[in-house]
C-alpha atoms as a PDB file:
ATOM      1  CA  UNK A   1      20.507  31.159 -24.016  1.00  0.00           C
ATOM      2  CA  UNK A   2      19.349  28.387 -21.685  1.00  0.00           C
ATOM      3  CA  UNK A   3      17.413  25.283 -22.211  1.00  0.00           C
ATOM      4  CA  UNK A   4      14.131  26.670 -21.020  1.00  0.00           C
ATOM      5  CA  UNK A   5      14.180  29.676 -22.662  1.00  0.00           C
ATOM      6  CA  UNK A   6      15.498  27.603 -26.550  1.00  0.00           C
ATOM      7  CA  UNK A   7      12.876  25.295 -26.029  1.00  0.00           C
ATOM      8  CA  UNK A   8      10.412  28.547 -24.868  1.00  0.00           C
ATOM      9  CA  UNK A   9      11.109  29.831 -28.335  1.00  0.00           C
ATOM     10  CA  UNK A  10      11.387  26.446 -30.412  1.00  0.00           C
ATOM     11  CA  UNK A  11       7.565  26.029 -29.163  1.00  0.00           C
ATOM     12  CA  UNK A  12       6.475  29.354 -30.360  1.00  0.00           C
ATOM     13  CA  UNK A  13       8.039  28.524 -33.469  1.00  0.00           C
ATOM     14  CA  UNK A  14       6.787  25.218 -34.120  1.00  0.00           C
ATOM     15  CA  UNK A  15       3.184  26.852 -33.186  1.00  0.00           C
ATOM     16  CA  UNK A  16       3.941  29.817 -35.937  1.00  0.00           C
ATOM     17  CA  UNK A  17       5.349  27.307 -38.613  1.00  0.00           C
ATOM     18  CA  UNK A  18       1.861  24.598 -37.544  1.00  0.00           C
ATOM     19  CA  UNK A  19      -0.169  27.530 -38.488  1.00  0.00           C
ATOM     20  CA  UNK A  20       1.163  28.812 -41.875  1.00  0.00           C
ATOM     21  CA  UNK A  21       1.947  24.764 -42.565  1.00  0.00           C
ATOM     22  CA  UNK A  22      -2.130  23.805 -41.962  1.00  0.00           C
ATOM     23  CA  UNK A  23      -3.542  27.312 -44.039  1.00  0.00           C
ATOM     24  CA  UNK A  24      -1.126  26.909 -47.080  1.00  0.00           C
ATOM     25  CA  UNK A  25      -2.191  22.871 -47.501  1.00  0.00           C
ATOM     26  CA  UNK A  26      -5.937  24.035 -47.220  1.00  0.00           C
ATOM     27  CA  UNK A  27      -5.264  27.192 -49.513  1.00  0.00           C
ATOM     28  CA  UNK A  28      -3.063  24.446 -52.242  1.00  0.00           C
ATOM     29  CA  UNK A  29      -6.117  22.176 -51.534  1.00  0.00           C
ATOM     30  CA  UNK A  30      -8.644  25.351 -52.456  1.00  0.00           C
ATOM     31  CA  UNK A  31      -6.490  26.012 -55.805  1.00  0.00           C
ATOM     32  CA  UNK A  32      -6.989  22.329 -57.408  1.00  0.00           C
ATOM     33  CA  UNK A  33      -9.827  20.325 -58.443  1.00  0.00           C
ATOM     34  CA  UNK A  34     -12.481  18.737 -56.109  1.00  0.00           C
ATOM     35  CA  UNK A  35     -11.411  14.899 -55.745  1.00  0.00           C
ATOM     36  CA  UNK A  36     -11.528  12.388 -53.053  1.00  0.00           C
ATOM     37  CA  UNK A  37      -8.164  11.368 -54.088  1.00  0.00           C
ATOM     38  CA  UNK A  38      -6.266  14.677 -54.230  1.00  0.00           C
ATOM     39  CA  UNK A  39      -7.533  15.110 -50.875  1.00  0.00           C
ATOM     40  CA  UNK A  40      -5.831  11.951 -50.018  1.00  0.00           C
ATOM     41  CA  UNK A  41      -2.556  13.265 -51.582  1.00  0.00           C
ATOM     42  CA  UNK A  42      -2.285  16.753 -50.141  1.00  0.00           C
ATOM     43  CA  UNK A  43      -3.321  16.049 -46.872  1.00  0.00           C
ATOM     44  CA  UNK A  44      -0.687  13.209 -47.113  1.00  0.00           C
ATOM     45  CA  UNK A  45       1.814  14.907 -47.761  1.00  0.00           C
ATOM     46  CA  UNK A  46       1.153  17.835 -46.034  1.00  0.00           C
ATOM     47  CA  UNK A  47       0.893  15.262 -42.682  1.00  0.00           C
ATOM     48  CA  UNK A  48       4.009  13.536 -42.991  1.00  0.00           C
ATOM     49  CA  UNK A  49       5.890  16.553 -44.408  1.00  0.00           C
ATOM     50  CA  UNK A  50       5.308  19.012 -41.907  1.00  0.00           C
ATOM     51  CA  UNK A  51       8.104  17.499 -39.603  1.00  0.00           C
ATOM     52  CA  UNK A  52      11.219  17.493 -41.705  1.00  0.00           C
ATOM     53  CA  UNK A  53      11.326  21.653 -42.393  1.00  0.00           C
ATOM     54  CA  UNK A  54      11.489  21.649 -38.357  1.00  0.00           C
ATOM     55  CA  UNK A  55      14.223  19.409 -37.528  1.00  0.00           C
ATOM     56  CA  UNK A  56      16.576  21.320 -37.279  1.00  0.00           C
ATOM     57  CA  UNK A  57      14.591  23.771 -35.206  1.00  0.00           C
ATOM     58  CA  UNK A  58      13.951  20.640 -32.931  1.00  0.00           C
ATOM     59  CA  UNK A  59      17.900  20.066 -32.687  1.00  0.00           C
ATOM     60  CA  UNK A  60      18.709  23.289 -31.579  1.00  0.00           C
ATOM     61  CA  UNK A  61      15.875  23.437 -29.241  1.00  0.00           C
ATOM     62  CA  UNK A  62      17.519  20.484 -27.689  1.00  0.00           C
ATOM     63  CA  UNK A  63      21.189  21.935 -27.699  1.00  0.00           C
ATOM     64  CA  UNK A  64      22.626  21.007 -31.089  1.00  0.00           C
ATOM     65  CA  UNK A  65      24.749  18.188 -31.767  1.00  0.00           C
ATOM     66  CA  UNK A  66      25.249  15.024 -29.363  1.00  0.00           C
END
């Protein structure tokens, strides 16, 4: 497979993943109490974890190891 067409289908998989990642942080946020601060903490998390599951999509988007 080429570079184009890895990083064609590392895009449509980051846009698939992006999509399930956003509606299961608002459907967590939907199943616990209303507070300004648990807002605060899943939207947190769910911000800065939503990179580290795709790393190693990124990686092989980008040919594997260096």
């Amino acid at each position: 497979m080429g570079p184009r067409t890895r990083r064609f289908v590392a895009m449509l998989g980051v846009i698939v993943f992006l999509v399930v990642w956003i509606w299961g942080a608002i459907a967590i946020r939907g199943m616990l109490p209303a507070s300004p601060l648990i807002d605060l903490l899943v939207y947190a998390i769910a911000g800065i974890g939503w990179g580290v599951p795709l790393y190693p999509l990124f990686r092989w988007a980008e040919g594997g190891k260096k």
